[in-house]
Every structure is written in structure tokens, then in C-alpha cells.
Protein backbone atom coordinates (compact mmCIF):
# COMPACT_ATOMS: atom_id res chain seq x y z
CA UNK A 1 77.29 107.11 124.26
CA UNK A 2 77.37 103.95 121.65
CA UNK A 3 79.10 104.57 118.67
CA UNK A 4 76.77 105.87 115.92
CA UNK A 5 78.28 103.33 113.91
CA UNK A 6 76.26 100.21 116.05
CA UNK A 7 73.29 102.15 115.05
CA UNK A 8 73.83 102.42 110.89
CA UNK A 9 75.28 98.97 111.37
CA UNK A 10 71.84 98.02 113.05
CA UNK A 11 70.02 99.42 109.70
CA UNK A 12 71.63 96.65 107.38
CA UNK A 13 71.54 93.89 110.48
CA UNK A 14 67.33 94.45 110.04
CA UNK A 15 67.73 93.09 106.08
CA UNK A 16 70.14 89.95 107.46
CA UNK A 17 68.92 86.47 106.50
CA UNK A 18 69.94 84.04 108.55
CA UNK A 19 70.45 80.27 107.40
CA UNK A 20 67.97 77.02 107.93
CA UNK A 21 69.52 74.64 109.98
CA UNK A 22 68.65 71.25 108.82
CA UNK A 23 67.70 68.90 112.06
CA UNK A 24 69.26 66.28 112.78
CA UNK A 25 72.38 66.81 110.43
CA UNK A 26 73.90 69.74 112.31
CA UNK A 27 74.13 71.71 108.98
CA UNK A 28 73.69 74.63 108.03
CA UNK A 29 72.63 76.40 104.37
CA UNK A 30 72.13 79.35 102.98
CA UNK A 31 70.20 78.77 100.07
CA UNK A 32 68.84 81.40 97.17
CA UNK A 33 72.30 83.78 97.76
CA UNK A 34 73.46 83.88 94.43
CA UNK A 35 74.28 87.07 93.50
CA UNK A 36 74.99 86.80 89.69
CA UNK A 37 71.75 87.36 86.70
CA UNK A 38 70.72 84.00 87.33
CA UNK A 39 72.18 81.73 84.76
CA UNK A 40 71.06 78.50 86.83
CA UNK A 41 74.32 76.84 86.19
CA UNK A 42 74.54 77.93 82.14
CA UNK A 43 78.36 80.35 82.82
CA UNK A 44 81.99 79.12 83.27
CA UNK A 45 83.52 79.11 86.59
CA UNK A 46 87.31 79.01 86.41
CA UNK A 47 88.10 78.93 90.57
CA UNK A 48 86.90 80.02 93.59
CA UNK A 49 88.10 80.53 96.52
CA UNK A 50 87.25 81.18 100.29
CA UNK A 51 89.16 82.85 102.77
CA UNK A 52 88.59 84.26 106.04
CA UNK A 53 88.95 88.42 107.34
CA UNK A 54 90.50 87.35 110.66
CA UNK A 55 91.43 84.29 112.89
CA UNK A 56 90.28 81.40 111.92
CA UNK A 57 89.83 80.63 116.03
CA UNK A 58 86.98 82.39 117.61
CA UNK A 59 85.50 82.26 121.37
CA UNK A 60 81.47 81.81 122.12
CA UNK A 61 79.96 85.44 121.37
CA UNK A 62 82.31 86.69 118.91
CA UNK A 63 81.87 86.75 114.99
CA UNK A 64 84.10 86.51 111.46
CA UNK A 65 83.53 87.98 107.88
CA UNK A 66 84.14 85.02 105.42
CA UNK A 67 85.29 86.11 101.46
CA UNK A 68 84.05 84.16 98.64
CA UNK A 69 86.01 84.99 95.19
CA UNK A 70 85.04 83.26 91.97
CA UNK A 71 86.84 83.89 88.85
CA UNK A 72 84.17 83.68 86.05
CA UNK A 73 80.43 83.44 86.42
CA UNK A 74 79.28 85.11 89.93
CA UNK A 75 77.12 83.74 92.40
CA UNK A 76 77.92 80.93 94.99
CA UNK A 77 75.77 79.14 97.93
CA UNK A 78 77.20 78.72 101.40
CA UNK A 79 76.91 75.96 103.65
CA UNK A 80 78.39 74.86 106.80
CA UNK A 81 78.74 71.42 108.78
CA UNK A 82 79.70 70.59 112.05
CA UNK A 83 83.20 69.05 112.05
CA UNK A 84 84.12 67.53 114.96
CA UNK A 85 82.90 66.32 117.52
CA UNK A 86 80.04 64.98 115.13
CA UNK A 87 78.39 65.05 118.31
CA UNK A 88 78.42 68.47 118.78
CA UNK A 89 75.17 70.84 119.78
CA UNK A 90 75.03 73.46 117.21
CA UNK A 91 73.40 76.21 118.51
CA UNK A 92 70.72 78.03 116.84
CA UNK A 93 72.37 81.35 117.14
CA UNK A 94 75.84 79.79 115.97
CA UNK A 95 74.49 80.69 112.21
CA UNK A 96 75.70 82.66 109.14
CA UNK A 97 74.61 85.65 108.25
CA UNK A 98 74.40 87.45 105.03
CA UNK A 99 76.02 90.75 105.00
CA UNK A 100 74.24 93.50 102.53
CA UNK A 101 77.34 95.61 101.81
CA UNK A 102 79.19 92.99 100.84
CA UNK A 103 77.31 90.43 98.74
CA UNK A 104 80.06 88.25 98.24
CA UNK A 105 80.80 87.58 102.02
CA UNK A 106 79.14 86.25 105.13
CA UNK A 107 79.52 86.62 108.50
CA UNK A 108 79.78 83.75 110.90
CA UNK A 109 78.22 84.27 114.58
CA UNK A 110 78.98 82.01 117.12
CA UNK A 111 76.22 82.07 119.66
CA UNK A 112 77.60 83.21 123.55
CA UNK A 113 76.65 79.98 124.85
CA UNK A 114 78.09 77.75 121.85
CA UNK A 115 80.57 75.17 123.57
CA UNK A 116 83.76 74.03 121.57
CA UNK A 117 83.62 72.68 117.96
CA UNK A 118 84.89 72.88 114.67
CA UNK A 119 83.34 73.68 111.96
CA UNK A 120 83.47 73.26 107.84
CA UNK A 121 82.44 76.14 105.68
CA UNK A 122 81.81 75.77 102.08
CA UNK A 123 81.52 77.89 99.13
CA UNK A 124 79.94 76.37 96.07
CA UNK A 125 79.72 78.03 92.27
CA UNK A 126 76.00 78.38 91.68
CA UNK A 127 77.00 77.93 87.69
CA UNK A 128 78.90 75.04 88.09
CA UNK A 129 78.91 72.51 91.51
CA UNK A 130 81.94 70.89 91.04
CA UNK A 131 83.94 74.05 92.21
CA UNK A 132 83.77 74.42 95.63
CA UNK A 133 86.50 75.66 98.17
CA UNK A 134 86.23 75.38 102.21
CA UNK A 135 87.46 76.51 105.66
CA UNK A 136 87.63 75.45 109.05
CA UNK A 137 86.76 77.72 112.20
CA UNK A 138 87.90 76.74 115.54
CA UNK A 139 85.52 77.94 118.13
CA UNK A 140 87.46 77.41 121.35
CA UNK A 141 86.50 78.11 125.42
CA UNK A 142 85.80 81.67 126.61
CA UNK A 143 88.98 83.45 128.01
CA UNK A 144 88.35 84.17 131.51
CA UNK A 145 92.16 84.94 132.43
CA UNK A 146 94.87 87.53 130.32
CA UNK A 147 97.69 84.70 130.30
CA UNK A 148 99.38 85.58 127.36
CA UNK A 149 101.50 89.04 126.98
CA UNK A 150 100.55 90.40 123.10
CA UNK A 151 102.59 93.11 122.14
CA UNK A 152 104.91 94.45 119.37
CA UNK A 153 107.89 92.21 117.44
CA UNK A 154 110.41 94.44 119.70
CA UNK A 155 108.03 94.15 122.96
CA UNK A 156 106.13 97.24 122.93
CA UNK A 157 102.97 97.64 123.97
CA UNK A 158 100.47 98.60 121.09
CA UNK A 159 97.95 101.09 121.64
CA UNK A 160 97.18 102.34 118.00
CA UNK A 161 97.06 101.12 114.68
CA UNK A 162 97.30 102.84 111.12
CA UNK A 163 94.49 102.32 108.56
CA UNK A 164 95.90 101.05 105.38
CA UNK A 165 98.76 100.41 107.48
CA UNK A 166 100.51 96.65 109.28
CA UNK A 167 100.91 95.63 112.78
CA UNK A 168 103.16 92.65 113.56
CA UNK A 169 102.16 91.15 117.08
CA UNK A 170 104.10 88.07 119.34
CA UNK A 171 102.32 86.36 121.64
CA UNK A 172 104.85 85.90 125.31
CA UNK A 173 103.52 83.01 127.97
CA UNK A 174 105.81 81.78 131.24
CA UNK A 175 108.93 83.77 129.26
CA UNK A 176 108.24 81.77 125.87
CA UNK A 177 106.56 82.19 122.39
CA UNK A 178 104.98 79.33 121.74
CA UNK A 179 102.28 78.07 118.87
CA UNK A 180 99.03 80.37 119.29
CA UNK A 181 95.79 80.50 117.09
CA UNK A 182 95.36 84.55 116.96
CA UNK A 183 91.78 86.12 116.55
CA UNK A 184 90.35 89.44 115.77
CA UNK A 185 86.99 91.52 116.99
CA UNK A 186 85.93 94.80 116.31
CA UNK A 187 84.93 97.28 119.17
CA UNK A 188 82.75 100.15 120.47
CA UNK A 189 82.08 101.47 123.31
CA UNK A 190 78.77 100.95 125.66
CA UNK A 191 77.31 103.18 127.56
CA UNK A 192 79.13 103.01 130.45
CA UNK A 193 82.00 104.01 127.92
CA UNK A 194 83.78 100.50 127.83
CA UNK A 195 84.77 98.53 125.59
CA UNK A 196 82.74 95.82 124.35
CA UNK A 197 82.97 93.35 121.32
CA UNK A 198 80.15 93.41 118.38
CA UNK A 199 81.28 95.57 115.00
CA UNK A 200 82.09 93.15 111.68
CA UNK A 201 85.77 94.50 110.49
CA UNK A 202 85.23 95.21 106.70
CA UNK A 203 86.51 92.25 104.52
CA UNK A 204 89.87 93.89 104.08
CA UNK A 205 91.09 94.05 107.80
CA UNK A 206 92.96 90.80 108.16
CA UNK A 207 94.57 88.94 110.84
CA UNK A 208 96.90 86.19 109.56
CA UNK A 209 98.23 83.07 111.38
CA UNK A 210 101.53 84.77 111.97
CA UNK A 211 100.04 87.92 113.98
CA UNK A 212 100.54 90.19 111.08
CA UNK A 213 97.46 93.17 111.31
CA UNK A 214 96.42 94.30 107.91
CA UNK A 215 94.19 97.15 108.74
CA UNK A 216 91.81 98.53 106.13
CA UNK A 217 92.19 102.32 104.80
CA UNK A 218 88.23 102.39 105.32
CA UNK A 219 88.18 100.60 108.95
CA UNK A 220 85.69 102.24 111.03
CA UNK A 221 84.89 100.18 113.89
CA UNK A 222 86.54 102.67 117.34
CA UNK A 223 88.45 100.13 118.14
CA UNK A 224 89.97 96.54 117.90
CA UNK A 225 90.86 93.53 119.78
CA UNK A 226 93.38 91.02 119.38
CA UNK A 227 93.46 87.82 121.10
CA UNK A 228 95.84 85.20 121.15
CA UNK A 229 95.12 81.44 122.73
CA UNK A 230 97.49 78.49 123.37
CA UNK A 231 97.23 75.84 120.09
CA UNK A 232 98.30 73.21 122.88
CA UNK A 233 95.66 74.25 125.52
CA UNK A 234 93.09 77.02 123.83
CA UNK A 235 91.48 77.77 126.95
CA UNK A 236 94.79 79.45 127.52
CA UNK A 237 94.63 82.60 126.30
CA UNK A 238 94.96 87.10 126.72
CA UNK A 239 94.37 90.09 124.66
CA UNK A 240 94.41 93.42 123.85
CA UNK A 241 92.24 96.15 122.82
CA UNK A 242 93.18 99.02 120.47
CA UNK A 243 91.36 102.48 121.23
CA UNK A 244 92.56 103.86 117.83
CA UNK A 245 92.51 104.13 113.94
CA UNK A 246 95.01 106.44 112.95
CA UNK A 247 93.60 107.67 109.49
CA UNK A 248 96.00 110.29 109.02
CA UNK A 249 98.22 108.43 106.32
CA UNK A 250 95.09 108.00 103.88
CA UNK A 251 95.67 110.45 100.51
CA UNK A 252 92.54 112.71 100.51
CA UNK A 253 93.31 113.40 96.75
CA UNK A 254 93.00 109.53 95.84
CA UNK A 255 89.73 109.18 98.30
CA UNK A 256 88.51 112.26 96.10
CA UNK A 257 89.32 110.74 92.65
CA UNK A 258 87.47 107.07 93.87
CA UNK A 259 84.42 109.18 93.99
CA UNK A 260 84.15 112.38 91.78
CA UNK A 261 82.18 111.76 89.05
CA UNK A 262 81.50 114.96 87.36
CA UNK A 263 83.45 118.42 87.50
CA UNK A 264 87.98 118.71 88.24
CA UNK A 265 88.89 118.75 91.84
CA UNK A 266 91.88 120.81 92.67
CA UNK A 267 94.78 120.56 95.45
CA UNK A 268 94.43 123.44 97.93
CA UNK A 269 97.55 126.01 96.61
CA UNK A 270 97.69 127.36 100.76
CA UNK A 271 98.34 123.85 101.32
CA UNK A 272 102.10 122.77 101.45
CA UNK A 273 101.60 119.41 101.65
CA UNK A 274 99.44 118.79 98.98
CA UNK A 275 96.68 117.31 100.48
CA UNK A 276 93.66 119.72 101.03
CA UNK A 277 91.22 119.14 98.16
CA UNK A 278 88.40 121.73 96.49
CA UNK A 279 85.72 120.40 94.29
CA UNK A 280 84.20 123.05 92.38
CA UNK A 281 87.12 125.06 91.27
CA UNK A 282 87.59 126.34 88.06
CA UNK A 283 84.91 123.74 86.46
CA UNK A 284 83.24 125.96 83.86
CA UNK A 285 81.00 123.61 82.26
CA UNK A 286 80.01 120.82 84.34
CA UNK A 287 78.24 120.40 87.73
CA UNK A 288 80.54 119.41 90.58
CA UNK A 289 79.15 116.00 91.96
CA UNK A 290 80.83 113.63 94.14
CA UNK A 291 78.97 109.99 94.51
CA UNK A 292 79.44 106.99 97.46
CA UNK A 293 78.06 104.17 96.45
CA UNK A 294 76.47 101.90 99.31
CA UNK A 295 78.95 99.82 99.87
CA UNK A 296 81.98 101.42 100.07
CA UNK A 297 82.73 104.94 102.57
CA UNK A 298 84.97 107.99 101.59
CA UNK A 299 87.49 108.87 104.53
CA UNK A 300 89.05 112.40 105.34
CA UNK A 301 91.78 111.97 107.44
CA UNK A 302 92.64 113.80 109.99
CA UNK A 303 94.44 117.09 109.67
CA UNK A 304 93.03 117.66 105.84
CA UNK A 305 90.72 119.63 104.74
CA UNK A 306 87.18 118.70 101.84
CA UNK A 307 86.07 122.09 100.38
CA UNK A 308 83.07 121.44 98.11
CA UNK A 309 81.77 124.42 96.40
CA UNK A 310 79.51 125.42 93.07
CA UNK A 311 81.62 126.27 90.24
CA UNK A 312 82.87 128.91 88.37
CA UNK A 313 80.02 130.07 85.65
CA UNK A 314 77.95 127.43 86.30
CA UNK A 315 74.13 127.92 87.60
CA UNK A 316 73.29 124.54 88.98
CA UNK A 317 74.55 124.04 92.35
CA UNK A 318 76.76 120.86 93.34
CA UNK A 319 75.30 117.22 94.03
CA UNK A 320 76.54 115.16 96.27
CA UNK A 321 75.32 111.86 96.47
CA UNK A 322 75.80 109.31 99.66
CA UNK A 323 74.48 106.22 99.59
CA UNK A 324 77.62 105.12 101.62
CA UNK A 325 79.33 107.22 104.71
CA UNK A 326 81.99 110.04 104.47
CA UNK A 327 83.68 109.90 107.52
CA UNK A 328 84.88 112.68 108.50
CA UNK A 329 88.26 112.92 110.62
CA UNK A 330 89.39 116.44 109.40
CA UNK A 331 86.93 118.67 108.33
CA UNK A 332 84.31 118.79 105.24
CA UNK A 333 83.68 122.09 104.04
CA UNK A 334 80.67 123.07 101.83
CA UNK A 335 81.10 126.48 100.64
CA UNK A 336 77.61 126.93 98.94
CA UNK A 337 74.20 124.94 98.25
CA UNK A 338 74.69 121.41 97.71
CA UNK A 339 72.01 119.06 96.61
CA UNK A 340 71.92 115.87 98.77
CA UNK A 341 70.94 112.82 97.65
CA UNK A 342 70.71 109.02 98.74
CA UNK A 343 70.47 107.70 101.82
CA UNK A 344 73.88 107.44 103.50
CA UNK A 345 75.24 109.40 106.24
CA UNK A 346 78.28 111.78 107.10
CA UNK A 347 79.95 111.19 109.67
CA UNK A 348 81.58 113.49 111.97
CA UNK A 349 84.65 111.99 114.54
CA UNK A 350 85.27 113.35 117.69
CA UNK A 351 87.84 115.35 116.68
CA UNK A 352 86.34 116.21 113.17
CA UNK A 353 85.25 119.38 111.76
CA UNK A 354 81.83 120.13 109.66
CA UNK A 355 80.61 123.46 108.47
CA UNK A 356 77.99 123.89 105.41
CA UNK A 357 76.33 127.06 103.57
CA UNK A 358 73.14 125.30 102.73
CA UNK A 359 72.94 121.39 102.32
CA UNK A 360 69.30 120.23 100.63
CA UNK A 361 68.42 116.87 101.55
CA UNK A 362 66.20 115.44 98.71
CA UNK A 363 65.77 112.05 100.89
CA UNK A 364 62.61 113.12 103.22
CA UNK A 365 64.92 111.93 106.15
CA UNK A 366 68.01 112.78 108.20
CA UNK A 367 71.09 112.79 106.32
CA UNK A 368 73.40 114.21 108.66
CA UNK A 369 74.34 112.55 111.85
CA UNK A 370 77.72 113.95 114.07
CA UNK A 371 79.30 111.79 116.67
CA UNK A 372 80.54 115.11 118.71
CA UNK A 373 77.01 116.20 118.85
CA UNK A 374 77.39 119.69 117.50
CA UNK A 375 76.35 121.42 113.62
């Protein structure tokens, strides 16, 4: 079964904008993106900057999230040129993409059938045009052969990574460690339950040019790949693919206070390691309500345990709003009737638990989707 995560991902892909190529110049823009009030050029822009989530090398079919940060007035336009060879085809589906969760990012595609090139994008202040930053991707052949050995610093092979947590990879070819450009996809699994490349890595899962894996505490792609390819001879290259997150070292408490807008949460007093949260507890005067804003998720790891339930004295039953995901790992627990609003999702792992009294959804659609296929 696909993850249910290519599916919510599909929602935002339907809102995506892609950018006008301009014939005959092989560039590309993205015009009308600026996400401040408007000022038409009237703020002060201190610096911006533009940096890449991943390996600045990528192969034909594979795609990067691209960070713009400006310090001072918001909102910046994208564009992106053909490097070298100047005589490069550009193809249409080689394009940038604007990502709705993020509005400050992009994500480059490189079309399956793009050959090699280099390419220039740029990151312009919409308030003031004479601060601009830029970055150069590498797309490089398709790897058709695992050359190259990837594993751990001590030469372990790596099977799982920790969210929130570093990997350090070398790259071995013909008994050596030479030069490599190193890359990054997400994964999920097809149908026929392989792995296959397509899920955008949130802007905060980072590959740098050493091999050092920064994963995000909120990753939620099933899995990753990492790919490693010659500098002297990129069509030179292996991987390897990572079949799990390990979200067990995330602190349910902190995930809790990120989101908990009214009403006190309290730590679990059967718990001995401090970690299983209530919501609803001993609130006498306030409604419990916990709030996920669209762009951002709220993880329970595995092992803990989310108890949301209406509090003492008080009538009105608890609101939880989701216009993000809770991800479930360990198990969510709703004790009573819960007003649901927004239109995010929770979402059960394979392994996670999910039991309710009574959840309302005040949406008109479906709220709850499970990965494990049970209620």
C-alpha cells in the first residue's frame, strides 16, 4: 500500500505553481511569490540568504527543497538560469515548484529525462533588488551501477536514523575515500512494497558536503536515500536506502507545549520516565485545546503515551484543532468528546496506537485517516 503520506502530499502538489520558462534564454522565473504585505520595494532588507535542504548534486528524476532567509522586509522572487553548458536543453519538467507549507522555500524538480547541466538559482528581495544570494545544482548522469560502499565513519552499515538526531556517512570506492558530491531523496513505498524515490524532506533534514545527516524531529517521509557519486567521474556512483525514522528520542512534553494553547497539561504520575502527557487535568477554568497549525506536524514518539480529556469542572468539552498532522508513533488517547476542527489529519504508524470516546468533526469531511487500517 503507498504511504498515506504521497496522498496528503498530493493535496498541496494540486495548489503548486510551476514557473514560466522564458524561450530562448533557458531561464526560468517565478514571478508574483512574494510572500510579505506587499510593500512593492518601500521595507529594508538587511541580507538574505539561500541555501539548499540536501546535496547540491542531483540525478534526472529526483528533486531538492531550496531555503530562502531574509533578514528584514519578507518576500523574495526566484529565478533560475542554465549554467553551463549554455547550450544545454532545459527541460520543461526540470522547473521549480512552489511549496505551500513552506512559503519561503521551493522545490527544484529535475525532469527524468533531463541530461547533465548546471544550474544557477537566485533569490532576490522583492523590497529591495540589490540583495540577492545564489546556488548552484549539479544535475549529474543516472546511477545505473552501486560502485561506491556508503556506510558509517567506523564502517557499519546504516539501516536507521534518529529524528532530531546526526548520521555521519564515508563514501569507500576500489579500497579508497575519495572526493564525492553526496545527495539526498526521500522515500515510500509502491505498491509492490518497494522502495521508490518522490517525498520532499522538510527544509530542516540536511545533507552537507561532508556526509553529515541532520535529520528533522518532524521527518515523515518512511524512508531515505543517500547517494554518493565520484566528483572526478559523477556517473560513478552507489547508495543506500534507510527503512527507518526512529522518533523515539523526541520529548512528548515539549511537542505538547509547541501546541497547547488553552488549559495546563500534566506529566503522567504512573509514568517513570516522565514522558506520558494528559491534557485536561486539573484545568478548572479553561477549555483544554491543543492547535497544529498547517504547516508544521506534532509527533508522538514511540513508546509514549497523548491522553486528551475534558477537564475538571468545566462543561465545554476539549477542542482540538489540526490544520497540520499529529503523527502518531505511540498512542493518542482521547478520554471524552473532543471537538475537531480544521482540516488536517492524524496519523496513525504501523506500530501506533489510537483509541477515542467520541471525536466530532466540525469539517464536513474525513479527519481521521490510519496507516494500519484499523479504528
Amino acid at each position: 500500500m503507498k504511504s498515506l503520506r504521497k496522498f496528503l502530499a498530493g493535496l498541496s502538489a494540486l495548489a503548486l505553481i510551476g514557473g514560466l520558462v522564458l524561450a530562448g534564454c533557458n531561464m526560468l522565473t517565478d514571478e508574483g511569490t512574494d510572500t510579505s504585505s506587499g510593500d512593492g520595494g518601500g521595507g529594508t532588507v538587511e541580507a538574505i540568504r539561500i541555501s539548499v535542504a540536501g546535496g547540491q548534486t542531483l540525478h534526472p528524476g529526483e528533486n531538492v527543497r531550496i531555503i530562502a532567509q531574509v533578514t528584514g522586509s519578507p518576500g523574495v522572487d526566484w529565478s533560475m538560469v542554465v549554467k553551463t553548458p549554455v547550450s544545454a536543453d532545459l527541460k520543461d519538467d526540470t522547473k521549480l515548484t512552489i511549496d505551500t507549507d513552506f512559503p519561503d522555500t521551493r522545490v527544484l524538480e529535475i525532469a527524468v529525462d533531463q541530461d547533465p547541466l548546471t544550474l544557477t538559482v537566485t533569490v532576490t528581495a522583492t523590497a529591495d533588488s540589490t540583495k540577492s544570494d545564489s546556488v548552484e545544482i549539479q544535475v549529474v548522469p543516472k546511477l545505473t551501477t552501486n560502485a561506491i560502499a556508503i556506510t558509517d565513519r567506523d564502517g557499519n552499515t546504516v539501516t536507521e536514523v534518529i529524528a532530531g538526531g546526526v548520521q555521519n556517512f564515508k563514501a569507500t570506492y576500489l579500497g579508497g575515500n575519495p572526493p564525492v558530491f553526496w545527495s539526498i531523496q526521500g522515500l515510500e513505498k509502491d505498491d509492490d512494497n518497494l522502495w521508490v524515490v518522490g517525498p520532499t524532506l522538510r527544509p530542516d533534514t540536511k545533507l552537507s558536503v561532508n556526509g553529515s545527516l541532520s535529520v528533522s524531529p518532524y521527518e515523515l517521509v518512511d524512508g531515505l536515500r543517500i547517494t554518493a557519486s565520484l566528483v572526478a567521474d559523477p556517473s560513478v556512483g552507489g547508495w543506500i536506502d534507510i527503512d527507518r525514522i526512529d522518533g523515539s528520542a523526541i520529548d512528548l512534553a515539549a511537542e505538547v507545549q509547541r501546541f497547547r494553547r488553552n488549559g495546563v497539561y500534566t506529566i503522567d504520575p504512573d509514568d517513570p520516565e516522565g514522558q506520558n502527557v494528559i491534557i485536561g487535568e486539573d484545568t478548572p477554568t479553561v477549555i483544554p485545546e491543543l492547535t497544529v497549525p498547517s504547516s508544521d506536524t506534532l509527533t508522538i514518539p514511540e513508546g509514549r503515551i497523548l491522553t486528551i480529556k475534558k477537564a475538571t469542572n468545566v462543561t465545554n468539552n476539549p477542542k482540538l484543532t489540526i490544520r497540520g498532522k499529529i503523527v502518531v508513533y505511540g498512542k493518542l488517547v482521547i478520554e471524552d468528546t473532543v471537538k475537531a476542527v480544521g482540516t488536517g489529519r492524524i496519523i496513525v504508524e504501523e506500530n501506533g496506537e489510537y483509541t477515542d470516546g467520541n471525536v466530532t468533526d466540525t469539517t464536513g469531511g474525513p479527519f481521521l485517516f490510519l496507516l494500519n487500517g484499523t479504528t
